[in-house]
C-alpha atoms as a PDB file:
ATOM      1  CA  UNK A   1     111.626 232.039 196.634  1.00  0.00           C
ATOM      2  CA  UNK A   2     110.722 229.902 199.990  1.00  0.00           C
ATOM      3  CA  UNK A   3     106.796 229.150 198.321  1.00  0.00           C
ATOM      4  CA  UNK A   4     109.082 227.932 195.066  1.00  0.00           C
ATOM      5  CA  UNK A   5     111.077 226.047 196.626  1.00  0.00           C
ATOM      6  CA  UNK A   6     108.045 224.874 199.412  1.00  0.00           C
ATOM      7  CA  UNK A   7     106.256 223.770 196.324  1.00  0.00           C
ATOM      8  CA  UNK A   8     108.860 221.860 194.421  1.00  0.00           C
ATOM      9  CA  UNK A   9     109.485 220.109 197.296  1.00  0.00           C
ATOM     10  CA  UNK A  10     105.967 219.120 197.444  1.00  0.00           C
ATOM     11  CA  UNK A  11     106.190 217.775 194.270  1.00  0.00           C
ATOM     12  CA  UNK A  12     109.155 215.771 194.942  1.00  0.00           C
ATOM     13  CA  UNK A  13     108.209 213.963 198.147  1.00  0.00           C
ATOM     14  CA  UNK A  14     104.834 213.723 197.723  1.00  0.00           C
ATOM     15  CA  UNK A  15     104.112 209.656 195.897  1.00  0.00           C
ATOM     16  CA  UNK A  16     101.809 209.525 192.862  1.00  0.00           C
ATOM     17  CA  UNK A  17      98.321 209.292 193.851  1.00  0.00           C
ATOM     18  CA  UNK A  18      97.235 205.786 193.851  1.00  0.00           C
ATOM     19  CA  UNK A  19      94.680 204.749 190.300  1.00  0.00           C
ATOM     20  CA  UNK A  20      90.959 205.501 191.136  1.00  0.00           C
ATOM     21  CA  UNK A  21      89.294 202.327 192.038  1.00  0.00           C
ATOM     22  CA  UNK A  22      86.888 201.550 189.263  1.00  0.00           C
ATOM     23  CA  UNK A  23      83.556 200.808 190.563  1.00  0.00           C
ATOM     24  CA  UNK A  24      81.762 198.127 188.672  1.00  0.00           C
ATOM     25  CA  UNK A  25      78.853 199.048 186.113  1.00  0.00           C
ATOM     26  CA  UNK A  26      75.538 198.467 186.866  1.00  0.00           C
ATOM     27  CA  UNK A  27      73.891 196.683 184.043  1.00  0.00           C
ATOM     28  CA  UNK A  28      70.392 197.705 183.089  1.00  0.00           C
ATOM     29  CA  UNK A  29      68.369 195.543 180.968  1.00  0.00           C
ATOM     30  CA  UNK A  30      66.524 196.917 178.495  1.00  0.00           C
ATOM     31  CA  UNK A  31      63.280 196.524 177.967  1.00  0.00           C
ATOM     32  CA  UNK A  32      63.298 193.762 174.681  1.00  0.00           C
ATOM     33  CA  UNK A  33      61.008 195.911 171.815  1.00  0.00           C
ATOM     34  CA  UNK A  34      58.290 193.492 171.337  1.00  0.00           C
ATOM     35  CA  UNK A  35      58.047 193.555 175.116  1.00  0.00           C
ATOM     36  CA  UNK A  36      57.085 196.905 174.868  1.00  0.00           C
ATOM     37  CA  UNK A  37      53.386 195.741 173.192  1.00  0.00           C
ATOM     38  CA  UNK A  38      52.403 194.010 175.918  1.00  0.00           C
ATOM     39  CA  UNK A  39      49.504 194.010 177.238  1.00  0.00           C
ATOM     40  CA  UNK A  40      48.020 193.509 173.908  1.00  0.00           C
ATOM     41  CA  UNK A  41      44.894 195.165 174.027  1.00  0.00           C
ATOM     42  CA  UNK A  42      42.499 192.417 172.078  1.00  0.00           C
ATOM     43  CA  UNK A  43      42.855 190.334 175.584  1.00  0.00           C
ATOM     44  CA  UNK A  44      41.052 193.574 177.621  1.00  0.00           C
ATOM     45  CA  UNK A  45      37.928 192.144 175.846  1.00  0.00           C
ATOM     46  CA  UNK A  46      38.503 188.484 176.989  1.00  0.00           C
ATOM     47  CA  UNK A  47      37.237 186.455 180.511  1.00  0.00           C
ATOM     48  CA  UNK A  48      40.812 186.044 182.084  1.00  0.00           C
ATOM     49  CA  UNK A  49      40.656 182.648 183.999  1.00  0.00           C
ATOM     50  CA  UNK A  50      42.852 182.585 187.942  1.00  0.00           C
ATOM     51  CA  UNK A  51      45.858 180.102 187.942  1.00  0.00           C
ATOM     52  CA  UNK A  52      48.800 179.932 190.117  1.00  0.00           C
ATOM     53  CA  UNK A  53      51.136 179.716 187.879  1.00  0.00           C
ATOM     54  CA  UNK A  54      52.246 183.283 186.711  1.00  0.00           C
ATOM     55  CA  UNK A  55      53.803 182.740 183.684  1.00  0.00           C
ATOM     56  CA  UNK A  56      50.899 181.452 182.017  1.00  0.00           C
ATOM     57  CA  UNK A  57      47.682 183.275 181.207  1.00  0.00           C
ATOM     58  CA  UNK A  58      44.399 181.945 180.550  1.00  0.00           C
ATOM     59  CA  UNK A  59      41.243 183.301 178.695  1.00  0.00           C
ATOM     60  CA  UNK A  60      37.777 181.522 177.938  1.00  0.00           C
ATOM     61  CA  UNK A  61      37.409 182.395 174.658  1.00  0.00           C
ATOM     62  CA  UNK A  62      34.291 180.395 173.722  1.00  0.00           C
ATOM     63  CA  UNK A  63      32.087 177.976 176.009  1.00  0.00           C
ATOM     64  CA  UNK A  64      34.431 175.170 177.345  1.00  0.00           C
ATOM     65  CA  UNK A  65      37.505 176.478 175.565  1.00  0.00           C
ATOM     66  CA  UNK A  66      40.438 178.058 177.074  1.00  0.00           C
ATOM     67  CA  UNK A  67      43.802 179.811 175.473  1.00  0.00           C
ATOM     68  CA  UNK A  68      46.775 179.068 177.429  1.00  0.00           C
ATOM     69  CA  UNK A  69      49.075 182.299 176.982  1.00  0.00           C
ATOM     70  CA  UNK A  70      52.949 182.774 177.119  1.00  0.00           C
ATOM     71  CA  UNK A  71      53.480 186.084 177.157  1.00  0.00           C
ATOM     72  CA  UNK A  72      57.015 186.297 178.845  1.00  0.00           C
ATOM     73  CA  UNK A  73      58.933 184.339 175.709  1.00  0.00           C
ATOM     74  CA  UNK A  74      59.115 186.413 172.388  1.00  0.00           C
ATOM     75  CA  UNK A  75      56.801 183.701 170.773  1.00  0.00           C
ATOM     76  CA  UNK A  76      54.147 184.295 172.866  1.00  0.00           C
ATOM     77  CA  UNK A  77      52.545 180.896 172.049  1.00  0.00           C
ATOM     78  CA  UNK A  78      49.259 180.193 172.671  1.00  0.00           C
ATOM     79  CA  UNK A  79      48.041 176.232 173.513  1.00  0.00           C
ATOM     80  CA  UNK A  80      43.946 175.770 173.813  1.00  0.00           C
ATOM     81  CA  UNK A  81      41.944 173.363 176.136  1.00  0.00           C
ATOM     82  CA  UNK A  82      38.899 172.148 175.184  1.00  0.00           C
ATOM     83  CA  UNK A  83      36.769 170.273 177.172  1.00  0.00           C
ATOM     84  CA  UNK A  84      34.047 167.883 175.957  1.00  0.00           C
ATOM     85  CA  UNK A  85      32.266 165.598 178.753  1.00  0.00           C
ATOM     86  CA  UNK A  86      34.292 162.576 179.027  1.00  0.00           C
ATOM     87  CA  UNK A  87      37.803 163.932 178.097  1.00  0.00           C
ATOM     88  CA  UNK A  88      39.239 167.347 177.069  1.00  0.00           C
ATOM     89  CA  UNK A  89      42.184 167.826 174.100  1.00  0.00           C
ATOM     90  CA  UNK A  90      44.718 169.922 174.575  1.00  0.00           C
ATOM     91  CA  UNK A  91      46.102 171.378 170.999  1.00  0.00           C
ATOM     92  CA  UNK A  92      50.084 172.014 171.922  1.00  0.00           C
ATOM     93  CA  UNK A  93      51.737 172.584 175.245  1.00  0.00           C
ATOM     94  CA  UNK A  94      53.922 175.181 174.565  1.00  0.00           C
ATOM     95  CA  UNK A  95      57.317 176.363 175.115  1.00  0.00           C
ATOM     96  CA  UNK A  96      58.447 173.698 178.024  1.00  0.00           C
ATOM     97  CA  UNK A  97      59.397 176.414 180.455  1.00  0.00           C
ATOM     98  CA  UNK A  98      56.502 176.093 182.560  1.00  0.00           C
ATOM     99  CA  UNK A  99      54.235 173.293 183.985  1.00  0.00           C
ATOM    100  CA  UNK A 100      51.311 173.510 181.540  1.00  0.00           C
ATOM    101  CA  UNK A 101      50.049 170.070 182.682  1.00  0.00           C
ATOM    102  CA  UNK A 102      49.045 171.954 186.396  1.00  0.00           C
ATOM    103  CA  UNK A 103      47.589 174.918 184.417  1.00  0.00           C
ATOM    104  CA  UNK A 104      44.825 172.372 182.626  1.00  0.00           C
ATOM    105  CA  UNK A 105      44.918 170.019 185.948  1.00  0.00           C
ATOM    106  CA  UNK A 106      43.162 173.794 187.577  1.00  0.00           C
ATOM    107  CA  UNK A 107      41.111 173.935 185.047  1.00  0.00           C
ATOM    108  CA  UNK A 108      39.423 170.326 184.228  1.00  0.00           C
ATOM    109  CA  UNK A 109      39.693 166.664 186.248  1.00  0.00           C
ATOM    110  CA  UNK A 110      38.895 165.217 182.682  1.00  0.00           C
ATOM    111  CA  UNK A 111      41.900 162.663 181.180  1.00  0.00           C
ATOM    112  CA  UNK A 112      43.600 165.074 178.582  1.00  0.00           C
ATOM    113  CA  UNK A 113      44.542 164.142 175.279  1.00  0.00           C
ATOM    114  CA  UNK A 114      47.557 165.893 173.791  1.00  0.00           C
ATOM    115  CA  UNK A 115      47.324 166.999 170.087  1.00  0.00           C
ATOM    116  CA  UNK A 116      49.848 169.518 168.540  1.00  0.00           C
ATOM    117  CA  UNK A 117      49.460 171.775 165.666  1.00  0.00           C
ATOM    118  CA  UNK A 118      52.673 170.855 164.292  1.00  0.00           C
ATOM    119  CA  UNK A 119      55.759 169.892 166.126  1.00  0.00           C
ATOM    120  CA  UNK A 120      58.151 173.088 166.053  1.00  0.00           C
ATOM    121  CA  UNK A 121      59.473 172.972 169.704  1.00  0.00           C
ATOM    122  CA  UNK A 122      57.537 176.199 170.777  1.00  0.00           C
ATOM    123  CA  UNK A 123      54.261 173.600 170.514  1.00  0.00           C
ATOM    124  CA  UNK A 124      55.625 170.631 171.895  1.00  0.00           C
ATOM    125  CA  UNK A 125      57.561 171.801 175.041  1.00  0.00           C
ATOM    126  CA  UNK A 126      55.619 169.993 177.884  1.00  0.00           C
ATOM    127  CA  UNK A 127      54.707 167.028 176.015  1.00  0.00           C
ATOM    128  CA  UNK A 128      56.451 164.782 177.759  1.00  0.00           C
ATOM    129  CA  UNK A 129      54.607 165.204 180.841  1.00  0.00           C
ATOM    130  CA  UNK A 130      51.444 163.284 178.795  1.00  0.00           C
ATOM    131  CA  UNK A 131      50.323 159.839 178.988  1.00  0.00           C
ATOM    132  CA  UNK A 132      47.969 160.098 175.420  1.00  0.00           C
ATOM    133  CA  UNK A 133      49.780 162.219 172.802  1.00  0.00           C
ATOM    134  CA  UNK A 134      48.297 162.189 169.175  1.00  0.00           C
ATOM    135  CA  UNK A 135      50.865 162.732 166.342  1.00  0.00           C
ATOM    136  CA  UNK A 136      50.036 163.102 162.556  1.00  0.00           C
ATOM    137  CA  UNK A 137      51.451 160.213 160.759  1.00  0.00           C
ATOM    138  CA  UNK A 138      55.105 162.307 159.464  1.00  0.00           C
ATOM    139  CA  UNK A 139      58.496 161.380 159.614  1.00  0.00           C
ATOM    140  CA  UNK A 140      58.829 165.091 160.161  1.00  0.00           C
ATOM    141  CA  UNK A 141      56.930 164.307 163.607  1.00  0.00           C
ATOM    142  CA  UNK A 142      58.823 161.172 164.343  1.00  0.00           C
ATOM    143  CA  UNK A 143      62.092 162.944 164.473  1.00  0.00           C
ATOM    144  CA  UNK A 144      60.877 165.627 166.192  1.00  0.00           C
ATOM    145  CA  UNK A 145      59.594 163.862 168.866  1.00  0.00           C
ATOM    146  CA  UNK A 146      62.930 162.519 170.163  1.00  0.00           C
ATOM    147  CA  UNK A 147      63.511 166.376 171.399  1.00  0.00           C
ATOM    148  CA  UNK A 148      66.112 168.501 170.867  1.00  0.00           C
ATOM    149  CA  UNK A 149      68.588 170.903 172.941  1.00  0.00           C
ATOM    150  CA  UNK A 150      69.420 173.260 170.156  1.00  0.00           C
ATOM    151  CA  UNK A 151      66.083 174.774 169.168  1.00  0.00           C
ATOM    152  CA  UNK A 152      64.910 174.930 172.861  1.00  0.00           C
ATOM    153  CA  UNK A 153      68.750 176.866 173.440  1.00  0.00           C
ATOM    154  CA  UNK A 154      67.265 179.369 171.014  1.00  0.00           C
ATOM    155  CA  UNK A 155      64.094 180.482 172.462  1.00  0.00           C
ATOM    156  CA  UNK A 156      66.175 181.985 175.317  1.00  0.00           C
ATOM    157  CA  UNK A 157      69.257 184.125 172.930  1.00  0.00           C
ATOM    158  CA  UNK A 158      69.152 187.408 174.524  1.00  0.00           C
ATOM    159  CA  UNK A 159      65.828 189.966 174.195  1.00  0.00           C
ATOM    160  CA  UNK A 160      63.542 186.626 173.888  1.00  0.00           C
ATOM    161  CA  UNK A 161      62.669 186.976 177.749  1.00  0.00           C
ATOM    162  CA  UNK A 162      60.062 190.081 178.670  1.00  0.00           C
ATOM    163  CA  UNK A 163      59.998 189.753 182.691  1.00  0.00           C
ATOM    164  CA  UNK A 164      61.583 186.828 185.142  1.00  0.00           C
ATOM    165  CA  UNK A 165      61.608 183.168 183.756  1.00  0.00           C
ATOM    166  CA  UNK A 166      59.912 181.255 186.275  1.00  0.00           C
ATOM    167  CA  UNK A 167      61.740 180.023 189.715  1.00  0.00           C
ATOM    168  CA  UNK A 168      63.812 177.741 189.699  1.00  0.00           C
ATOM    169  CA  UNK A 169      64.044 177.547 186.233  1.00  0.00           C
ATOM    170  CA  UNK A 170      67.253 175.991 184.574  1.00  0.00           C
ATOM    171  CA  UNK A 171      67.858 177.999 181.406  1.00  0.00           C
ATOM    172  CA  UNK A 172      71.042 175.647 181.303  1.00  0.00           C
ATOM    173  CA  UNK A 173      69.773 172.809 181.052  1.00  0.00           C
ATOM    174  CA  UNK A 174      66.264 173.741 179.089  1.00  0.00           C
ATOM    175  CA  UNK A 175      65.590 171.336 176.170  1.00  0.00           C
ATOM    176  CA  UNK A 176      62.939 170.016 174.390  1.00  0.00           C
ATOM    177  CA  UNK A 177      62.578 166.741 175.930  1.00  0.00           C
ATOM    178  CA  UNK A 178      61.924 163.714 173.788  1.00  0.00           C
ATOM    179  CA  UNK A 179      58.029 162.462 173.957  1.00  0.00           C
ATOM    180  CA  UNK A 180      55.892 159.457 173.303  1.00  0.00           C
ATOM    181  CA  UNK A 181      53.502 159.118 170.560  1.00  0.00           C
ATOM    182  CA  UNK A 182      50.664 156.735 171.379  1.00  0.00           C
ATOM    183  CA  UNK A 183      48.603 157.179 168.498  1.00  0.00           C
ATOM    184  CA  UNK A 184      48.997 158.340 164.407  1.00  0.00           C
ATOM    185  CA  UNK A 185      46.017 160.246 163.251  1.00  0.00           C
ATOM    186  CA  UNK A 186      45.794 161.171 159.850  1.00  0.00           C
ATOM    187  CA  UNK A 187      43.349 164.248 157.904  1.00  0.00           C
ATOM    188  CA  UNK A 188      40.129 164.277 158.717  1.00  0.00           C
ATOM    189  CA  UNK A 189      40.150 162.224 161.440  1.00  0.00           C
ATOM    190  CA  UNK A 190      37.597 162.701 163.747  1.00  0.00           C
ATOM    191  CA  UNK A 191      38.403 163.085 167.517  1.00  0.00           C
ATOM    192  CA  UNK A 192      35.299 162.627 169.880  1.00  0.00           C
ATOM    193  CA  UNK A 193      35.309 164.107 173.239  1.00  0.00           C
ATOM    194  CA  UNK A 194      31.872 162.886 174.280  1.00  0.00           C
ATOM    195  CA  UNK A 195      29.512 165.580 173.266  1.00  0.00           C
ATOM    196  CA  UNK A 196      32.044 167.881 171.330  1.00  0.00           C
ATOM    197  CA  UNK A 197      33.877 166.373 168.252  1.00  0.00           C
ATOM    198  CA  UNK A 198      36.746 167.714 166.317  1.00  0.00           C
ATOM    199  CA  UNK A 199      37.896 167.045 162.871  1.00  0.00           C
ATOM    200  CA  UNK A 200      41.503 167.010 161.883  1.00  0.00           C
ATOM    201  CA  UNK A 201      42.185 168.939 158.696  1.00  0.00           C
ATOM    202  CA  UNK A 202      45.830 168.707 157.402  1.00  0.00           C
ATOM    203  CA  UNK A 203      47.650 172.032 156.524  1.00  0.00           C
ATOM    204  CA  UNK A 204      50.895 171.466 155.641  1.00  0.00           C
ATOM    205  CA  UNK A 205      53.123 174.234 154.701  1.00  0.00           C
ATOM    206  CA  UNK A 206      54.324 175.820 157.844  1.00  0.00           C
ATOM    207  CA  UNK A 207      55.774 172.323 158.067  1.00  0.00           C
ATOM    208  CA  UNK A 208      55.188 168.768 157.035  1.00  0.00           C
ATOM    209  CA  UNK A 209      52.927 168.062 160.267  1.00  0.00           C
ATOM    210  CA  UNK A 210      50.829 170.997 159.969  1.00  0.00           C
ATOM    211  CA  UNK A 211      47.160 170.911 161.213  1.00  0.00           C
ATOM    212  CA  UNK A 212      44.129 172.904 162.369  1.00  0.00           C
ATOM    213  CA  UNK A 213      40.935 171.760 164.181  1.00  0.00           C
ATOM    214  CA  UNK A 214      37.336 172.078 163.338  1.00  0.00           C
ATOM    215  CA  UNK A 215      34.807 172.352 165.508  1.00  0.00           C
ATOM    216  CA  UNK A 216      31.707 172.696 163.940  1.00  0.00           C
ATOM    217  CA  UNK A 217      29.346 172.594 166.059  1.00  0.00           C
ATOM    218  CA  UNK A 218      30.809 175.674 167.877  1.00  0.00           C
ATOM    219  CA  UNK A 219      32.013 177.253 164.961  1.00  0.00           C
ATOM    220  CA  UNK A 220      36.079 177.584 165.913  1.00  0.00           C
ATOM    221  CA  UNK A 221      38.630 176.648 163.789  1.00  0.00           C
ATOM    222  CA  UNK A 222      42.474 176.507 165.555  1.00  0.00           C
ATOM    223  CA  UNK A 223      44.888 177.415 162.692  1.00  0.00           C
ATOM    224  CA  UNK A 224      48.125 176.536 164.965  1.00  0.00           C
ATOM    225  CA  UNK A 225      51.007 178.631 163.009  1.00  0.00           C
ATOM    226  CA  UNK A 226      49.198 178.077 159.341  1.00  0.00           C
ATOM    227  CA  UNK A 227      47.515 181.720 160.663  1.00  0.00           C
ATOM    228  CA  UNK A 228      48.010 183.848 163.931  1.00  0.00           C
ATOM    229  CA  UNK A 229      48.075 187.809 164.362  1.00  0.00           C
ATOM    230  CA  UNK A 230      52.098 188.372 163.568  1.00  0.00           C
ATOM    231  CA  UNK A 231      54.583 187.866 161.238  1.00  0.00           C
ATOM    232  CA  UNK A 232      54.109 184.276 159.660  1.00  0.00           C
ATOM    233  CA  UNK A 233      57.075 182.143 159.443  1.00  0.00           C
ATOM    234  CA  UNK A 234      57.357 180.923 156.123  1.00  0.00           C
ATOM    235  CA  UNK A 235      61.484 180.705 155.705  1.00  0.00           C
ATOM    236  CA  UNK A 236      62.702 177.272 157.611  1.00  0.00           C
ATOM    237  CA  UNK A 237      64.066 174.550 155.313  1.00  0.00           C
ATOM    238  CA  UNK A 238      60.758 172.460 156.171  1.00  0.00           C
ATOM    239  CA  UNK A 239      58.055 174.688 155.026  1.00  0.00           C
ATOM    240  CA  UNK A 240      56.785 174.484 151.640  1.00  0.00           C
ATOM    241  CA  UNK A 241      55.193 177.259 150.012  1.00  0.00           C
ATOM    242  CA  UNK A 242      53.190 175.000 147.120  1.00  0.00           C
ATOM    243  CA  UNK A 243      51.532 173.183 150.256  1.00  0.00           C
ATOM    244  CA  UNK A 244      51.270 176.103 152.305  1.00  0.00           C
ATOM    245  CA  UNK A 245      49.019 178.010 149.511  1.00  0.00           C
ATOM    246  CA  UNK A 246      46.573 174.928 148.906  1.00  0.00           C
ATOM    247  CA  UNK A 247      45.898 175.037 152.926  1.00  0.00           C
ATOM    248  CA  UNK A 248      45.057 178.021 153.058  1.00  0.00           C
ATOM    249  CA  UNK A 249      42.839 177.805 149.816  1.00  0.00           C
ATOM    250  CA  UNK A 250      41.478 175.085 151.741  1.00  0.00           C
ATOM    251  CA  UNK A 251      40.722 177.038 155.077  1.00  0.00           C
ATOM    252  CA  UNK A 252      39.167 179.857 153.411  1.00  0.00           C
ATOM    253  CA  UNK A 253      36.660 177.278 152.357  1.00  0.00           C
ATOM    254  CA  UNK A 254      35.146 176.988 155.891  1.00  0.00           C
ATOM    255  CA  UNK A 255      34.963 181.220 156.628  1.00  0.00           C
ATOM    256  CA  UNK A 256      31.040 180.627 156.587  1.00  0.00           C
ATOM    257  CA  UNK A 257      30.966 177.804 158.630  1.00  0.00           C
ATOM    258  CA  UNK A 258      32.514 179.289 161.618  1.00  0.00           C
ATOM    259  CA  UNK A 259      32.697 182.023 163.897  1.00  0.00           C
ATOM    260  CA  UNK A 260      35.948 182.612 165.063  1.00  0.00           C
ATOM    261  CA  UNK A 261      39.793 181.779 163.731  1.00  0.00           C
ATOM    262  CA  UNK A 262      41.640 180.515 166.705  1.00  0.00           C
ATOM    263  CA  UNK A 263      45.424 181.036 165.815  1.00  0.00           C
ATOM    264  CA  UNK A 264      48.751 179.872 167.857  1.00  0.00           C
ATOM    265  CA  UNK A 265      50.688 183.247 168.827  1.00  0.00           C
ATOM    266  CA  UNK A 266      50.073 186.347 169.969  1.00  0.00           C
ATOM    267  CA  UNK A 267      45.959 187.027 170.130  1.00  0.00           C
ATOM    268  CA  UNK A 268      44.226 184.075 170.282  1.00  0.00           C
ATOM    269  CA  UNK A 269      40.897 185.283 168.252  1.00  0.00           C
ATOM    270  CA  UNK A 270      40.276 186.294 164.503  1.00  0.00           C
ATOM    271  CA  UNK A 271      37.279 187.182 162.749  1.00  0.00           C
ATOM    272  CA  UNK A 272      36.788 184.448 159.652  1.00  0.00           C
ATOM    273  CA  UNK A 273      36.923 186.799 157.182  1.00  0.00           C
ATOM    274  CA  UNK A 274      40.875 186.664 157.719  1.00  0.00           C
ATOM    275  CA  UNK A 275      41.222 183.336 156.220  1.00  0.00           C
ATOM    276  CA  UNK A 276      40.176 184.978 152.882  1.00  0.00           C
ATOM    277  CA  UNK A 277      42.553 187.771 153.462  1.00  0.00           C
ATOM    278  CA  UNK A 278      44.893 185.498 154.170  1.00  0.00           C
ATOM    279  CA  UNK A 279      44.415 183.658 150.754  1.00  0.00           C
ATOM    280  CA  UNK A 280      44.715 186.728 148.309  1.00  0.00           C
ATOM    281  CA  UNK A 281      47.380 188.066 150.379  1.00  0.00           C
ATOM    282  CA  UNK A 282      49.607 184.942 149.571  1.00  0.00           C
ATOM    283  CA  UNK A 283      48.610 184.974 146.380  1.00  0.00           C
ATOM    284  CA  UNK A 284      49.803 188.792 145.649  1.00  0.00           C
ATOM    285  CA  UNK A 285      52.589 187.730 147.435  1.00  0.00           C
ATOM    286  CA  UNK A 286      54.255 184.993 144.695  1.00  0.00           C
ATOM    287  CA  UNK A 287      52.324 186.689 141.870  1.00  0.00           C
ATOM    288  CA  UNK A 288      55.279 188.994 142.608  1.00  0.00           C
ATOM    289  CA  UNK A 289      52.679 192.139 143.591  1.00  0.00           C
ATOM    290  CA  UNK A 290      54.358 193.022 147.003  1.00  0.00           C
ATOM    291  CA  UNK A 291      57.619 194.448 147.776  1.00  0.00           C
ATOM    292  CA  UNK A 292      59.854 192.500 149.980  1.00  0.00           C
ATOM    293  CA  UNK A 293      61.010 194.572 152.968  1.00  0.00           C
ATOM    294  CA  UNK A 294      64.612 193.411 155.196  1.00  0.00           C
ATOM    295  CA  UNK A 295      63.741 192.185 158.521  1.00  0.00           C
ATOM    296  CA  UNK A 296      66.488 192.716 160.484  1.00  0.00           C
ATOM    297  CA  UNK A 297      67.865 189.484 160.502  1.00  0.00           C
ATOM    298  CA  UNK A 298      70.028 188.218 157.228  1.00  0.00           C
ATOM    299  CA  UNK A 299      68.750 185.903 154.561  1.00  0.00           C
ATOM    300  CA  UNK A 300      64.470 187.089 155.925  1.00  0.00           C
ATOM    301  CA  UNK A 301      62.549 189.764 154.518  1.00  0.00           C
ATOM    302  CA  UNK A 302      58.880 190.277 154.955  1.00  0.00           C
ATOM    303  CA  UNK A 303      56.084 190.918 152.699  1.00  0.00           C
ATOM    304  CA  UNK A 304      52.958 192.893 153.644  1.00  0.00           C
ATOM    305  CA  UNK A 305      49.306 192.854 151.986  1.00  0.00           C
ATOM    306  CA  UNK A 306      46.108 194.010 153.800  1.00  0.00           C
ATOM    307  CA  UNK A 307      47.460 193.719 157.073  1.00  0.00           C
ATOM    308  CA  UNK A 308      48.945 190.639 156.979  1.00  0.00           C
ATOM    309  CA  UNK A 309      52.572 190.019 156.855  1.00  0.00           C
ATOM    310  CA  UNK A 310      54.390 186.705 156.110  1.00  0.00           C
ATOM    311  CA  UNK A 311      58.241 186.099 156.938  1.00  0.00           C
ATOM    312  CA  UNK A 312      59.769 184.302 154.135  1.00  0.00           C
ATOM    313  CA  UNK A 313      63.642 183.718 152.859  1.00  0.00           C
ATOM    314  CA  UNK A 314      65.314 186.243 151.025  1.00  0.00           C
ATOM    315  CA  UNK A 315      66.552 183.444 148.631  1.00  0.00           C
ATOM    316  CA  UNK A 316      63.021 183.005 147.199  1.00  0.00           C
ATOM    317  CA  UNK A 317      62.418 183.977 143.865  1.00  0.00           C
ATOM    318  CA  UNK A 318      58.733 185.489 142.438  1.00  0.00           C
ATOM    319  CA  UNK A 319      57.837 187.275 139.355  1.00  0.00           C
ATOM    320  CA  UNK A 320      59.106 191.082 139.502  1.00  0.00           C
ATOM    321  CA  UNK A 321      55.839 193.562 139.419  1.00  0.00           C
END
């Protein structure tokens, strides 16, 4: 009887325990999934080239010729530097999160002319910091070149980022800022470098703007985003499939001319039998032949054929097989 009544008055004096204090969760990135890829191989074969700046990297990949890497941005955009004697071209500067212009300024004293592929903001980011930027002769490249906040904005949504963005970095504020075009150049232009020339051949599709480079005397062409190593975007308002299949008709032309395809993302180098590849794979592509597959995102599916896969709008219509 005393331990009965010892407990209940236990129970009645003693004050309800005070809540457990939650302790705030520790959030753990995860690792983004095409982080996971990285290194890519294909650049263990390649002469890596020192620069300070670490979210760059930079590979020789022919005499006088350098790919300027992003690997930290799910894009993984790839500019080029080519140096003649008098002047070097660089073809795109990239995302804009970096300072490409002291990448080249550690790798050449020459007076840089800026050319881009096309003008999606992934190409165009540090154009800006340019005196001599080439534009093809689009309104599509007018308007782009007055910048814009929104598309930059994008490149950062969450799982875009593998690593740290680099200090003192404003993701905030990041935009593609608006840039100067000092001279229109138009299809096969010529662009001389003293000693090294390269010929502008127009390859719209992609987008209105859409080029590659030829240099023939070294046998590289750079395909920008009309080829690369990854899934092709083929599904923004601006690209036209019509023009995108007489490009590449018009690429494959030059596979015995040349030595290696130089494309814009991913892995810089491609043997030219690709450009062929790339050709019939289109064509099996609207001739209805492949199967569409979801990507993962709504309205995009992809289509596959020998390896090479192109990203296109679920909307579009081909011929069933």
């Amino acid at each position: 009887m005393r331990l009965l009544l010892y407990l209940f008055l236990s129970f009645a004096v003693t004050p309800n325990p005070a809540p457990r204090k939650q302790l705030p969760q520790i959030q753990i990135p995860s690792t983004p999934q095409w982080c996971r890829y990285l290194p890519r191989p294909e650049y263990k074969s390649l002469e890596r080239v020192p620069v300070s700046d670490r979210w760059f990297e930079v590979y020789k990949v022919a005499p006088n010729t350098f790919a300027i890497y992003e690997p930290h941005q799910f894009e993984e955009t790839i500019s080029y530097l080519m140096l003649g004697q008098t002047r070097a071209l660089l073809f795109d500067t990239g995302m804009g999160i970096s300072d490409i212009k002291k990448v080249t300024a550690e790798l050449t004293p020459l007076p840089i002319v800026v050319l881009n592929s096309h003008t999606h903001n992934d190409h165009v980011g540090d154009n800006w910091e340019f005196d001599t930027v080439y534009g093809m002769d689009t309104p599509f490249t007018r308007k782009n070149a007055r910048g814009s906040r929104e598309d930059a904005q994008a490149e950062l949504e969450t799982g875009s980022i593998c690593g740290a963005l680099p200090k003192g970095f404003d993701a905030k504020a990041y935009s593609t800022r608006p840039w100067k075009i000092t001279k229109f150049v138009h299809d096969n232009e010529t662009i001389d470098l003293g000693g090294r020339s390269l010929q502008i051949i127009a390859t719209p599709g992609h987008t209105p703007d859409s080029i590659s480079l030829l240099d023939r005397a070294n046998g590289l062409l750079f395909t920008g985003d009309t080829y690369y190593p990854a899934n092709i975007w083929l599904y923004r308002p601006e690209t036209d499939l019509d023009a995108y299949d007489a490009s590449i008709a018009r690429l494959a032309f030059f596979a015995n001319q040349i030595k290696l395809v130089l494309g814009a993302h991913n892995i810089p180098v491609a043997p030219p039998s690709v450009l062929g590849r790339l050709m019939v794979a289109f064509q099996r592509v609207r001739a209805g032949q492949v199967t569409a597959v979801p990507s993962g995102t709504p309205d995009q599916v992809t289509y596959t054929s020998d390896g090479i896969t192109f990203l296109m709008s679920s909307n579009m219509k081909f011929p069933q097989r």
